[in-house]
PDB file of N, CA and C in Angstrom:
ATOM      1  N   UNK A   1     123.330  74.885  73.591  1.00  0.00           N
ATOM      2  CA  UNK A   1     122.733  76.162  73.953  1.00  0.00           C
ATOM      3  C   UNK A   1     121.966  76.042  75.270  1.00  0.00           C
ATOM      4  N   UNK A   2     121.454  75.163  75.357  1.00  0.00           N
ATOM      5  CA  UNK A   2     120.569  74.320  76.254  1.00  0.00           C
ATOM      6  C   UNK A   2     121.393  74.135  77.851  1.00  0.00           C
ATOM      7  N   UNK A   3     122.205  73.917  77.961  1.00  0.00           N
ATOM      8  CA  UNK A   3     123.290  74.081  78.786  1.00  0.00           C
ATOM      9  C   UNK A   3     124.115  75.162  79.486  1.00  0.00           C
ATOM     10  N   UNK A   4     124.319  76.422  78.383  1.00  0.00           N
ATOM     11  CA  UNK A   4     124.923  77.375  78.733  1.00  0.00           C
ATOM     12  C   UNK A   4     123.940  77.965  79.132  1.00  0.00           C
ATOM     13  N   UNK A   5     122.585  77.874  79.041  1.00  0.00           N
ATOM     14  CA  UNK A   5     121.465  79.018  79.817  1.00  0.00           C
ATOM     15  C   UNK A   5     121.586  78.258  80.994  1.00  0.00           C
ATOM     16  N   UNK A   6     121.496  76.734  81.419  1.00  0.00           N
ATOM     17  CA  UNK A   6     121.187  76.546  82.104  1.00  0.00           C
ATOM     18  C   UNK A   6     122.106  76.934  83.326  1.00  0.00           C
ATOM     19  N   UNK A   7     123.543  76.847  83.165  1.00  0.00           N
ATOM     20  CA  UNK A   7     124.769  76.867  83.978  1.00  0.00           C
ATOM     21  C   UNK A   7     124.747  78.760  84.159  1.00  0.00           C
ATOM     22  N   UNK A   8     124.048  79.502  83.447  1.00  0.00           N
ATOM     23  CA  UNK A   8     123.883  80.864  83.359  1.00  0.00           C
ATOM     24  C   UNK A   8     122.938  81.237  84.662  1.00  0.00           C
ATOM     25  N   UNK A   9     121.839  80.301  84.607  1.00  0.00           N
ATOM     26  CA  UNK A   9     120.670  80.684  85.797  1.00  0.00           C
ATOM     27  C   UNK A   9     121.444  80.283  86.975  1.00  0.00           C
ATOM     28  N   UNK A  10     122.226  79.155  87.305  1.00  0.00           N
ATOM     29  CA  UNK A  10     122.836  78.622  88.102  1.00  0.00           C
ATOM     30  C   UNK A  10     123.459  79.629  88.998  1.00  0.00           C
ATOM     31  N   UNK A  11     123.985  80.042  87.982  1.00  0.00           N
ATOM     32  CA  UNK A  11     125.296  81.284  88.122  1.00  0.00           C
ATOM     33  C   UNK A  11     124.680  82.264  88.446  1.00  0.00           C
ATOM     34  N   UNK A  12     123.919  82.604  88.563  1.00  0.00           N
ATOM     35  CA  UNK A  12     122.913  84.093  88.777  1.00  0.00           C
ATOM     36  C   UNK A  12     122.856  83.949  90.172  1.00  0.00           C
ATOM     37  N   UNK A  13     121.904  82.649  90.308  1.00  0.00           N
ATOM     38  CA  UNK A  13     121.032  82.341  91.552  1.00  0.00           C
ATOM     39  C   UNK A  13     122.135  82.345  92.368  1.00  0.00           C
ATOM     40  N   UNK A  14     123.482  81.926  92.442  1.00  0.00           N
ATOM     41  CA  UNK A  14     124.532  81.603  93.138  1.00  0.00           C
ATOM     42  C   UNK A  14     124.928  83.013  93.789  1.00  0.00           C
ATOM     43  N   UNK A  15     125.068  84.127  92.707  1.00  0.00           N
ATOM     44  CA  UNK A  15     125.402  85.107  92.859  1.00  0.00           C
ATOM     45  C   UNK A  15     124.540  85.950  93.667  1.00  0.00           C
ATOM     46  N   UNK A  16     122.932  85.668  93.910  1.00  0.00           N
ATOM     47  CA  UNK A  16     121.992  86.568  94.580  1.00  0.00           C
ATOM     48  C   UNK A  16     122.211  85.909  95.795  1.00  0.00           C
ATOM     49  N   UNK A  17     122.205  84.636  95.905  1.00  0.00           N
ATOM     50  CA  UNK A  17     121.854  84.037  97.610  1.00  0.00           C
ATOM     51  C   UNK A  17     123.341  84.053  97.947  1.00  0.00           C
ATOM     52  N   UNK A  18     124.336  84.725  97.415  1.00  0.00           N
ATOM     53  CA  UNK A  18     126.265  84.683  97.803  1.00  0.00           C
ATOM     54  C   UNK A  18     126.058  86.206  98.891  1.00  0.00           C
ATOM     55  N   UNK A  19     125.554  87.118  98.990  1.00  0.00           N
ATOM     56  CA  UNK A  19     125.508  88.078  99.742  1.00  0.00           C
ATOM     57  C   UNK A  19     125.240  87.780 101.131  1.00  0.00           C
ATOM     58  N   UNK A  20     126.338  88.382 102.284  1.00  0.00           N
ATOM     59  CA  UNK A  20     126.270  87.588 103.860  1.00  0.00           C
ATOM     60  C   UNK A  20     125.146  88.491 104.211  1.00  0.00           C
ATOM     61  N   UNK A  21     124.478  87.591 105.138  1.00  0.00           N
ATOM     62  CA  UNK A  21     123.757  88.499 106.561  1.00  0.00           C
ATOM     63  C   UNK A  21     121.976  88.354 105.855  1.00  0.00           C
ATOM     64  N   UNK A  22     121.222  89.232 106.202  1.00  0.00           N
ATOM     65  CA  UNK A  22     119.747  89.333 105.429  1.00  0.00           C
ATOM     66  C   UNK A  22     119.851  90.122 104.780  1.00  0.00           C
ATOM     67  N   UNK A  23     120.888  91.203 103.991  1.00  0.00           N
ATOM     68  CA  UNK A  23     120.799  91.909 103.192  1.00  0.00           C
ATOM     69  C   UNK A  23     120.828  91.643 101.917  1.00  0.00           C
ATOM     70  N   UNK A  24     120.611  91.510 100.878  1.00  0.00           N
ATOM     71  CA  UNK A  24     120.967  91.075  99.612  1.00  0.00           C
ATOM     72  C   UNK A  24     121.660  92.027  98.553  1.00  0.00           C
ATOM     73  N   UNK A  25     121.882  91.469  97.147  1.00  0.00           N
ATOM     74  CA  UNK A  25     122.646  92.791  96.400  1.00  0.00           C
ATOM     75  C   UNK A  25     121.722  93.394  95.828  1.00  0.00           C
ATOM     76  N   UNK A  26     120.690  93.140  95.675  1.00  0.00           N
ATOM     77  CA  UNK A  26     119.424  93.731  94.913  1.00  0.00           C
ATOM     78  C   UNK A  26     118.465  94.688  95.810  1.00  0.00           C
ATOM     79  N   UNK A  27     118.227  93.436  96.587  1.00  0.00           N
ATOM     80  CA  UNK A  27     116.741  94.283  97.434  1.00  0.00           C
ATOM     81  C   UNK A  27     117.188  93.944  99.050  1.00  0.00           C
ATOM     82  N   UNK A  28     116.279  94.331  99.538  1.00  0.00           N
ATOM     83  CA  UNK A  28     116.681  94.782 101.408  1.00  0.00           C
ATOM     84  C   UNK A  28     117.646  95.731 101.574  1.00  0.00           C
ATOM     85  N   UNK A  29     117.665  96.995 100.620  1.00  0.00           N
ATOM     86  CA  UNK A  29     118.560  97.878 100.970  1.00  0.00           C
ATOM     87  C   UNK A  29     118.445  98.493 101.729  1.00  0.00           C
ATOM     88  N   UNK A  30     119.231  99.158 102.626  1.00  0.00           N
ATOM     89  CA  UNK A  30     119.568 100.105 103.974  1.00  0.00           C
ATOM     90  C   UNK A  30     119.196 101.705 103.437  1.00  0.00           C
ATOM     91  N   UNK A  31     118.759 102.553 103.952  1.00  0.00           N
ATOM     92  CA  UNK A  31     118.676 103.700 104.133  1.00  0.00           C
ATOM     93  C   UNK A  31     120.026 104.201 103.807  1.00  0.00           C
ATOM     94  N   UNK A  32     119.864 104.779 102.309  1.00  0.00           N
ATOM     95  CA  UNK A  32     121.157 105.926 102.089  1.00  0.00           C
ATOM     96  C   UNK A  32     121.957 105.024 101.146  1.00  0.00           C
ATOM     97  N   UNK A  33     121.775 104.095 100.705  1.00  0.00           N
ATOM     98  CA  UNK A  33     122.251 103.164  99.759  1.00  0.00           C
ATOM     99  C   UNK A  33     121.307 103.617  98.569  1.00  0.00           C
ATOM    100  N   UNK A  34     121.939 103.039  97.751  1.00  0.00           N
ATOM    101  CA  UNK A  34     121.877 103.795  95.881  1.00  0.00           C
ATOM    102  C   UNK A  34     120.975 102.681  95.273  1.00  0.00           C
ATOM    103  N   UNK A  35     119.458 102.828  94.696  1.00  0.00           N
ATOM    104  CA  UNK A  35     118.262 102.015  94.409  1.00  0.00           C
ATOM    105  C   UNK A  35     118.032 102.546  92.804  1.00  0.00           C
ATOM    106  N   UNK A  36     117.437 101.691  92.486  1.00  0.00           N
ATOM    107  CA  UNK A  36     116.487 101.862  91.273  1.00  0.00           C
ATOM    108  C   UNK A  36     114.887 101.793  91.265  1.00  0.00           C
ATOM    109  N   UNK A  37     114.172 101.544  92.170  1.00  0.00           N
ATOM    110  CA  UNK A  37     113.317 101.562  92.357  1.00  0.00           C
ATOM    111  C   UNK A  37     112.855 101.217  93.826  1.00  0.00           C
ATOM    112  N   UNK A  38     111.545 101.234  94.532  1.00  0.00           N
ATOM    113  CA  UNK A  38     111.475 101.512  95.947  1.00  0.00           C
ATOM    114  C   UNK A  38     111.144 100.095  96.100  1.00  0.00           C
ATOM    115  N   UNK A  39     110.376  98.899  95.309  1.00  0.00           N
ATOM    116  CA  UNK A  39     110.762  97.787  96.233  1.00  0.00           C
ATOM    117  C   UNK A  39     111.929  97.075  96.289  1.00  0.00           C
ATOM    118  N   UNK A  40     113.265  97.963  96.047  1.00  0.00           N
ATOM    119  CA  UNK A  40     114.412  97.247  96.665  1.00  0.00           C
ATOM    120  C   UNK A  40     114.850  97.573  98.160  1.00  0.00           C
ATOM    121  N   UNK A  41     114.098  98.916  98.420  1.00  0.00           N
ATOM    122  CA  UNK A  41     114.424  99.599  99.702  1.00  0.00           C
ATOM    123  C   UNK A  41     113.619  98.571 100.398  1.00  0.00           C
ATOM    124  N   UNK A  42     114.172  98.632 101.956  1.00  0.00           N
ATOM    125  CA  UNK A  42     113.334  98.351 103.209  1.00  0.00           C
ATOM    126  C   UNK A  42     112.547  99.071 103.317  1.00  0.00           C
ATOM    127  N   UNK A  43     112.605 100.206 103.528  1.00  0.00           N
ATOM    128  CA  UNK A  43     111.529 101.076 103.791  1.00  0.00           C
ATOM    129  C   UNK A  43     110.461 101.220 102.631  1.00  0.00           C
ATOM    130  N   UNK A  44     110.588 100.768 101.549  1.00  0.00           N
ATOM    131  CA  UNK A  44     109.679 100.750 100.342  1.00  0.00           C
ATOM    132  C   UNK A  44     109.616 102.352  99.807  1.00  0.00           C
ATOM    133  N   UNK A  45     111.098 103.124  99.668  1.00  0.00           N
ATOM    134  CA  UNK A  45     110.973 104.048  99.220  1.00  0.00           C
ATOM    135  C   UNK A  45     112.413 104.395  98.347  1.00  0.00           C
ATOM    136  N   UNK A  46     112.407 104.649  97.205  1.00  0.00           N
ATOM    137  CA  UNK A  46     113.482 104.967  96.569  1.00  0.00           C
ATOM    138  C   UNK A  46     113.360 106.772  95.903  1.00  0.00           C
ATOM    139  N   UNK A  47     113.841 107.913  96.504  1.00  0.00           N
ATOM    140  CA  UNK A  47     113.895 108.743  95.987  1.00  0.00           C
ATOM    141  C   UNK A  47     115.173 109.576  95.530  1.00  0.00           C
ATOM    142  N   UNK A  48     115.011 110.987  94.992  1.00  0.00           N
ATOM    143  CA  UNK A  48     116.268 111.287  94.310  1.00  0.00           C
ATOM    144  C   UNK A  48     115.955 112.634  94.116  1.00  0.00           C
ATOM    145  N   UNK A  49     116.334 113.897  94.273  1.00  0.00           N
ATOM    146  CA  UNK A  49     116.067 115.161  94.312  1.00  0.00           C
ATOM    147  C   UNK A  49     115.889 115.921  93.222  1.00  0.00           C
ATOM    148  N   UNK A  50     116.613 115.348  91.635  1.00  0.00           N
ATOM    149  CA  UNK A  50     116.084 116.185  90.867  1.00  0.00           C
ATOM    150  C   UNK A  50     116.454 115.019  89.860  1.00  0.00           C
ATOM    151  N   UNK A  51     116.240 115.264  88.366  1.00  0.00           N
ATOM    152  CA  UNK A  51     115.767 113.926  87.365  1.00  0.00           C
ATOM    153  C   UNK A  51     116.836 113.561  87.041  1.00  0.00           C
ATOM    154  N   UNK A  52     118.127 114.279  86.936  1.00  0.00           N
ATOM    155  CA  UNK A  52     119.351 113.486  87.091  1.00  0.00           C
ATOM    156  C   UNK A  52     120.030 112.812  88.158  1.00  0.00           C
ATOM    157  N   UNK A  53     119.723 113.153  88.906  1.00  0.00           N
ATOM    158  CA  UNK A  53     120.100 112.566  90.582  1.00  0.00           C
ATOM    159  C   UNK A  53     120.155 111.678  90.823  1.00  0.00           C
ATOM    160  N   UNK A  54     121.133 110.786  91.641  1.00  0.00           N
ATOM    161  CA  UNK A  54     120.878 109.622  92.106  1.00  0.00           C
ATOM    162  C   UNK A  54     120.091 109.156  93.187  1.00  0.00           C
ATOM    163  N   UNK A  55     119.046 108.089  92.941  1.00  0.00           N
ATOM    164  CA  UNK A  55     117.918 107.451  93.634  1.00  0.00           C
ATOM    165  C   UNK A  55     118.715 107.273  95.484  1.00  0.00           C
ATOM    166  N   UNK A  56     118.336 107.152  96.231  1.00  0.00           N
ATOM    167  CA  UNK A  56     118.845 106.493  97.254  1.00  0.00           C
ATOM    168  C   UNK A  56     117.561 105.966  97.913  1.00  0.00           C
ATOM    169  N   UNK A  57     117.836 104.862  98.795  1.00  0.00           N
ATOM    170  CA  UNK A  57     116.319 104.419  99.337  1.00  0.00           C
ATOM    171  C   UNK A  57     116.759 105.842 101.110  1.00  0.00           C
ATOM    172  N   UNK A  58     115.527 105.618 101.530  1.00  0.00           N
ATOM    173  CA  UNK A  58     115.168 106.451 102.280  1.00  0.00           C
ATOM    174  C   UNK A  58     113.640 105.946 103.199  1.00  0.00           C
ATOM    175  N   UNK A  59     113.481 106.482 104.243  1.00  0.00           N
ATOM    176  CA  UNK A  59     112.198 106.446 105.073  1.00  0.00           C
ATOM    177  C   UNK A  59     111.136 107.417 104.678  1.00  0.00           C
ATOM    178  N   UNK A  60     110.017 106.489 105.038  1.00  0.00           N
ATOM    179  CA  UNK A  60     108.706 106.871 104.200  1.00  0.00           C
ATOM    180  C   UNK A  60     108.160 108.444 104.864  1.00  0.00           C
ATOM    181  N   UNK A  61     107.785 109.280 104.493  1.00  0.00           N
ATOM    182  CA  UNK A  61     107.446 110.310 105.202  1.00  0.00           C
ATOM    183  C   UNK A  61     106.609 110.292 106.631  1.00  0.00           C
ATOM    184  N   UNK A  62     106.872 111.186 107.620  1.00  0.00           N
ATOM    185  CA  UNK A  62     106.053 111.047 108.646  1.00  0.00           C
ATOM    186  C   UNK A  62     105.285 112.266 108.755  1.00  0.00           C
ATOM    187  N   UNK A  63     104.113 111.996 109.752  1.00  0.00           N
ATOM    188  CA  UNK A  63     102.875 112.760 109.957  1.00  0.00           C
ATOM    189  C   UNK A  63     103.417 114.415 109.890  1.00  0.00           C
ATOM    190  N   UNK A  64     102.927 114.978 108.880  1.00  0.00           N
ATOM    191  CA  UNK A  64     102.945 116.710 108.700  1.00  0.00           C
ATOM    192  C   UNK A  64     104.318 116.765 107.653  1.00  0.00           C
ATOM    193  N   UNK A  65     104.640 115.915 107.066  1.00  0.00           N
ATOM    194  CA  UNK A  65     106.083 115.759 106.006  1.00  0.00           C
ATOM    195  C   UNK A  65     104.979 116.068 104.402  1.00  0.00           C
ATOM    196  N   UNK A  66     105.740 116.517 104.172  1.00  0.00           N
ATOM    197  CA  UNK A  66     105.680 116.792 102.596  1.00  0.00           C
ATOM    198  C   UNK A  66     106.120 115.553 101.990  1.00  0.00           C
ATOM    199  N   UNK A  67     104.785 115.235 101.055  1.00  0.00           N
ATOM    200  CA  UNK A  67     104.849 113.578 100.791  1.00  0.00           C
ATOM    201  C   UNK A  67     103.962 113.675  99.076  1.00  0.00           C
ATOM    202  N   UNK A  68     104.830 112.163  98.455  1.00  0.00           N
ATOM    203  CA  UNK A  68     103.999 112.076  96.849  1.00  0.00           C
ATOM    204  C   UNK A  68     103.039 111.111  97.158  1.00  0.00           C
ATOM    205  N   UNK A  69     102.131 110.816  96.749  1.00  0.00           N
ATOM    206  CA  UNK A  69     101.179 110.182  96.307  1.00  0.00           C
ATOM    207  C   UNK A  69     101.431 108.658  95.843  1.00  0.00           C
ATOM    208  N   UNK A  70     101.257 107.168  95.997  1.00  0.00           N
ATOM    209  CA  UNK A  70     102.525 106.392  95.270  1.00  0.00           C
ATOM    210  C   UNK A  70     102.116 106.460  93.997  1.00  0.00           C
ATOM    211  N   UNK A  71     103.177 105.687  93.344  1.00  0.00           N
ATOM    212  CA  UNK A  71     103.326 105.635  91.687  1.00  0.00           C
ATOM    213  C   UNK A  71     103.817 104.595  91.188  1.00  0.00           C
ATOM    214  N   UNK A  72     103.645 104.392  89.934  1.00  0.00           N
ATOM    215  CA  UNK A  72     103.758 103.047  89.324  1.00  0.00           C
ATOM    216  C   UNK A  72     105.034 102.984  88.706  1.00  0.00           C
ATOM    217  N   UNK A  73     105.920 104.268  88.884  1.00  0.00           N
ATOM    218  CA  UNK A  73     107.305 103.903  88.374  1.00  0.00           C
ATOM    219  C   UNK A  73     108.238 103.561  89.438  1.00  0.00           C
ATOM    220  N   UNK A  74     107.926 103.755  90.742  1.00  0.00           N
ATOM    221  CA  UNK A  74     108.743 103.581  92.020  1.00  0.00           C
ATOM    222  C   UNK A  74     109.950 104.385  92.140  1.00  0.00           C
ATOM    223  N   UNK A  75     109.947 105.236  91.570  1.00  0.00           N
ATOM    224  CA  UNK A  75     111.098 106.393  92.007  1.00  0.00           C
ATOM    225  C   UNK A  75     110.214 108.064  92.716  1.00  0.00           C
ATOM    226  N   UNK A  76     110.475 108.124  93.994  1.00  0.00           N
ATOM    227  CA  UNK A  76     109.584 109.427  94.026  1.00  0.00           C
ATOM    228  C   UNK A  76     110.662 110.727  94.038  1.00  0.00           C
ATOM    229  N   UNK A  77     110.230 111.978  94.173  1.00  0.00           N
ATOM    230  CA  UNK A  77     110.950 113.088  94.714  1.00  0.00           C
ATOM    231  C   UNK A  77     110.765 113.721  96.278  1.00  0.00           C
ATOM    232  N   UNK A  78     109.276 112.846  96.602  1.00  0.00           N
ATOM    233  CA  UNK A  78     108.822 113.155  97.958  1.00  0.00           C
ATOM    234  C   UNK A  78     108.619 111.638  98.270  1.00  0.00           C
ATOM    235  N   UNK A  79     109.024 111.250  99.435  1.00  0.00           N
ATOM    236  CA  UNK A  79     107.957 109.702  99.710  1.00  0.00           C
ATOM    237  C   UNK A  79     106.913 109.704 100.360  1.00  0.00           C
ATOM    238  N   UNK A  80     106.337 108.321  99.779  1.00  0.00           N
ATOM    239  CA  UNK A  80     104.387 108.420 100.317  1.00  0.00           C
ATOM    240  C   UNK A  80     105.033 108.116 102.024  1.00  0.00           C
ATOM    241  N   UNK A  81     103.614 108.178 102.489  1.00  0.00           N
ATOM    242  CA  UNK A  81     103.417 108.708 104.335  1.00  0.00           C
ATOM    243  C   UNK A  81     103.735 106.553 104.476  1.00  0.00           C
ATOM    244  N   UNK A  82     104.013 107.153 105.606  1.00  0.00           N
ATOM    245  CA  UNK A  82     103.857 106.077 106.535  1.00  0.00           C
ATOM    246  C   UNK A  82     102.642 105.071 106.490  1.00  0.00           C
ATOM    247  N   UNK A  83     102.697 104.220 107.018  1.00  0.00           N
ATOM    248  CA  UNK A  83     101.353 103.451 107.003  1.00  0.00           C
ATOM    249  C   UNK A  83     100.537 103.660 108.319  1.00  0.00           C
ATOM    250  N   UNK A  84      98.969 104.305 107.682  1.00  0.00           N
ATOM    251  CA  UNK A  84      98.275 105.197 108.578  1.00  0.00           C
ATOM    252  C   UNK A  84      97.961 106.109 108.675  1.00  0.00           C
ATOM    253  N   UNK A  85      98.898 106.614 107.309  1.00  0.00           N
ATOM    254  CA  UNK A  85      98.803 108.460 107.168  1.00  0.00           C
ATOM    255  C   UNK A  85      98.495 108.587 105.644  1.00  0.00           C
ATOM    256  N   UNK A  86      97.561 109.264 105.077  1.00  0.00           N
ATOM    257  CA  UNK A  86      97.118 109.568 104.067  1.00  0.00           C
ATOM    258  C   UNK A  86      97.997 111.031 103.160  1.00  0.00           C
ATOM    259  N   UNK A  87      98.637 110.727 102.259  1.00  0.00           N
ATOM    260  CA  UNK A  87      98.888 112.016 101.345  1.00  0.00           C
ATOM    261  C   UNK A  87      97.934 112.904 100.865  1.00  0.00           C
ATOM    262  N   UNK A  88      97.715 114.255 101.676  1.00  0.00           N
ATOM    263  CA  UNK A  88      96.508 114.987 101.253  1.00  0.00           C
ATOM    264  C   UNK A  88      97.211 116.536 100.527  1.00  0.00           C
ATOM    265  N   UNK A  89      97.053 115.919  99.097  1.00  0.00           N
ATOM    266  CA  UNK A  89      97.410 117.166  98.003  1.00  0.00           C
ATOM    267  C   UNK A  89      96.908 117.362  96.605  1.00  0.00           C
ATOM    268  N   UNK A  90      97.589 117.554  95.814  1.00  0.00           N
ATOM    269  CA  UNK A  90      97.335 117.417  94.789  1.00  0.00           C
ATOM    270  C   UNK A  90      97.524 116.156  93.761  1.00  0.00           C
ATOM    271  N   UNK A  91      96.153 115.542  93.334  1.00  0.00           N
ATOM    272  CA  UNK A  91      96.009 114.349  93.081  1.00  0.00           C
ATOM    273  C   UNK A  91      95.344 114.114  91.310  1.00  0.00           C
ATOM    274  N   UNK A  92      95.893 115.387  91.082  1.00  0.00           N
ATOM    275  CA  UNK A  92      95.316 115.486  89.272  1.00  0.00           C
ATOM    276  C   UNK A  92      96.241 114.790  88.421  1.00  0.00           C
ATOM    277  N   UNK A  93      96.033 114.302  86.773  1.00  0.00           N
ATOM    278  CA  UNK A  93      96.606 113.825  86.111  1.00  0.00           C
ATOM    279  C   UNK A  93      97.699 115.254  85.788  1.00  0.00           C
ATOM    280  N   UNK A  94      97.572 116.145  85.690  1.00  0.00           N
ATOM    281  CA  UNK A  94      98.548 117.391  85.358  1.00  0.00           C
ATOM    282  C   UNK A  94      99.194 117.093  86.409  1.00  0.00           C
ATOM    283  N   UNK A  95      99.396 117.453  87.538  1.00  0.00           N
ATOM    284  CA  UNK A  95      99.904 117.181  89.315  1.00  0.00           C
ATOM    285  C   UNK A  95     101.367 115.700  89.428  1.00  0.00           C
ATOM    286  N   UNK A  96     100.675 114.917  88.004  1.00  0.00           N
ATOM    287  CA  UNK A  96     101.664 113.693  88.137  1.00  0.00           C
ATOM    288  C   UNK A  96     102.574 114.217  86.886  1.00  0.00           C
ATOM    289  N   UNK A  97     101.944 114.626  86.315  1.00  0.00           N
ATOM    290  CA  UNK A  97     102.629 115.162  84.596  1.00  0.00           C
ATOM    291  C   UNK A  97     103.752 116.125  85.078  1.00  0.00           C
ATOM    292  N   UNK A  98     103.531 117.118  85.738  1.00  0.00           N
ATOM    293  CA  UNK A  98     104.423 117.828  85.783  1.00  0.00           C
ATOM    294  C   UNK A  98     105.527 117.817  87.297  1.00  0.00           C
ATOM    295  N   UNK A  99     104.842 116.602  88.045  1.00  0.00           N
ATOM    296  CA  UNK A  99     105.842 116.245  89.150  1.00  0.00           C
ATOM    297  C   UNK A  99     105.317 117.532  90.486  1.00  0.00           C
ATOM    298  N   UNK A 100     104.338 117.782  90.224  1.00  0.00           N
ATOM    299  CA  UNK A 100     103.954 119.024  91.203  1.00  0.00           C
ATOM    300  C   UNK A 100     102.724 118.428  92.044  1.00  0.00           C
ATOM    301  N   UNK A 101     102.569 117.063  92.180  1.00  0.00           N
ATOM    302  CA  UNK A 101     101.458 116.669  92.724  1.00  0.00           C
ATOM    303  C   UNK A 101     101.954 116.154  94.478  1.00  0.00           C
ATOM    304  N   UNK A 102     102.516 117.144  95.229  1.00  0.00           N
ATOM    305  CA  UNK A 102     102.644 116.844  96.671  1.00  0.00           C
ATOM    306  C   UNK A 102     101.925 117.172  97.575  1.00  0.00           C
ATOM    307  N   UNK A 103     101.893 117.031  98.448  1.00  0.00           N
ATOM    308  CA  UNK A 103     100.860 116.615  99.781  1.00  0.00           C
ATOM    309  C   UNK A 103     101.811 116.757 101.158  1.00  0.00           C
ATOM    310  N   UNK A 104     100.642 116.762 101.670  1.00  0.00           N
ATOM    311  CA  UNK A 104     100.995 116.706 103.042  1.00  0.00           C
ATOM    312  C   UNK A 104     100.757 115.646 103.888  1.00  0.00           C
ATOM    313  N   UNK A 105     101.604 114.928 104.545  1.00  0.00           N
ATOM    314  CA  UNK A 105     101.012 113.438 105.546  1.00  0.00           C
ATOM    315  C   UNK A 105     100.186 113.538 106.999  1.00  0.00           C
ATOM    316  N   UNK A 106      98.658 113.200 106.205  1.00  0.00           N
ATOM    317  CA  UNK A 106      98.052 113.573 107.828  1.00  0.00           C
ATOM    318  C   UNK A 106      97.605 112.027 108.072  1.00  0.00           C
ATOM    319  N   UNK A 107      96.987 112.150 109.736  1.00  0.00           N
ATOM    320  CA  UNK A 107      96.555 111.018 109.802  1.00  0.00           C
ATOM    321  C   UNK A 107      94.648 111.406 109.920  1.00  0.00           C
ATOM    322  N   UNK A 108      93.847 110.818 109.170  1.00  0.00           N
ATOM    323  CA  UNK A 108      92.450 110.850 108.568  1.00  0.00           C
ATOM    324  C   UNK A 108      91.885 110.588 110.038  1.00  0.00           C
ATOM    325  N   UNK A 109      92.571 109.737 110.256  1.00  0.00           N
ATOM    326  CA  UNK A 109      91.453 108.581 111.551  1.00  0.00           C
ATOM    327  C   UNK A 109      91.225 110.314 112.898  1.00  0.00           C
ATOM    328  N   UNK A 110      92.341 110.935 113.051  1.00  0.00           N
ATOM    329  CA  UNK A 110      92.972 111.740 114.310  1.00  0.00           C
ATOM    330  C   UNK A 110      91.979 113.430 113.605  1.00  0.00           C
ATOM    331  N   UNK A 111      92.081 113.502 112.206  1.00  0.00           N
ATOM    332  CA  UNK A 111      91.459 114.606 112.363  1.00  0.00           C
ATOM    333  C   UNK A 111      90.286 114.753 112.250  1.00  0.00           C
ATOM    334  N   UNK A 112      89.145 113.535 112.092  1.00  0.00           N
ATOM    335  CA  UNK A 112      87.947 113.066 112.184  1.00  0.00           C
ATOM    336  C   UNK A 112      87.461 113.596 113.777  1.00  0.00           C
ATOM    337  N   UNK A 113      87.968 113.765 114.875  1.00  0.00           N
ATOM    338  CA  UNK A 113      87.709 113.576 115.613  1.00  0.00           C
ATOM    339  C   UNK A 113      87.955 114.876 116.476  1.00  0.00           C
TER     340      UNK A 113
END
C-alpha cells in the first residue's frame, strides 16, 4: 500500500512540473482561461457572471470600475481594485449574503487631497 501512494505522489508531482514554459496546469493562469478559484489566476482574480457560469480568471478592477470587496471563497462577480485602490461600497454582512455588496474603485491616498 505503502508503495502505490508513494509511486502516486511521484506521478502527480511529475504531472504538475510536465507543463512547458512558466505556466502551469493549475495555477499561473492567463486572462480568459477557465479557474476555480482566484489564486490560480495571475492576476489574482477568478470571476464568473452569474452562479452557474463559468469562472474565468480576469484583471483586477481599475480606478472608477465597479468592484467586490475580497472574499474567502475566491470566486467574485465583480473583482477587488487594483493594488492602491480601495473598494468603496457596500460592506454589510446582508451585502455579502445576498451578493449585492459592490463598490466602486477609488484611490483614498488622491481623494484626501
Amino acid at each position: 500500500m505503502e508503495k502505490v501512494l508513494v509511486l502516486l505522489l511521484v506521478a502527480l508531482v511529475a504531472v504538475a512540473y510536465a507543463a512547458p514554459g512558466p505556466r502551469g496546469l493549475f495555477v499561473n493562469l492567463d486572462d480568459g482561461e477557465i479557474c476555480l478559484n482566484s489564486m490560480q489566476c495571475k492576476s489574482k482574480c477568478c470571476q464568473h457572471d452569474t452562479i452557474l457560469g463559468i469562472a474565468r480568471c480576469t484583471h483586477k478592477a481599475m480606478e472608477n470600475s465597479e468592484c467586490s470587496p475580497k472574499t474567502v471563497y475566491g470566486v467574485y462577480y465583480r473583482c477587488p481594485c487594483e493594488r492602491g485602490l480601495t473598494c468603496e461600497g457596500d460592506k454589510t454582512i446582508l451585502g455579502a449574503i445576498t451578493n449585492t455588496n459592490y463598490g466602486i474603485c477609488l484611490d483614498v491616498g488622491r481623494s484626501k487631497q
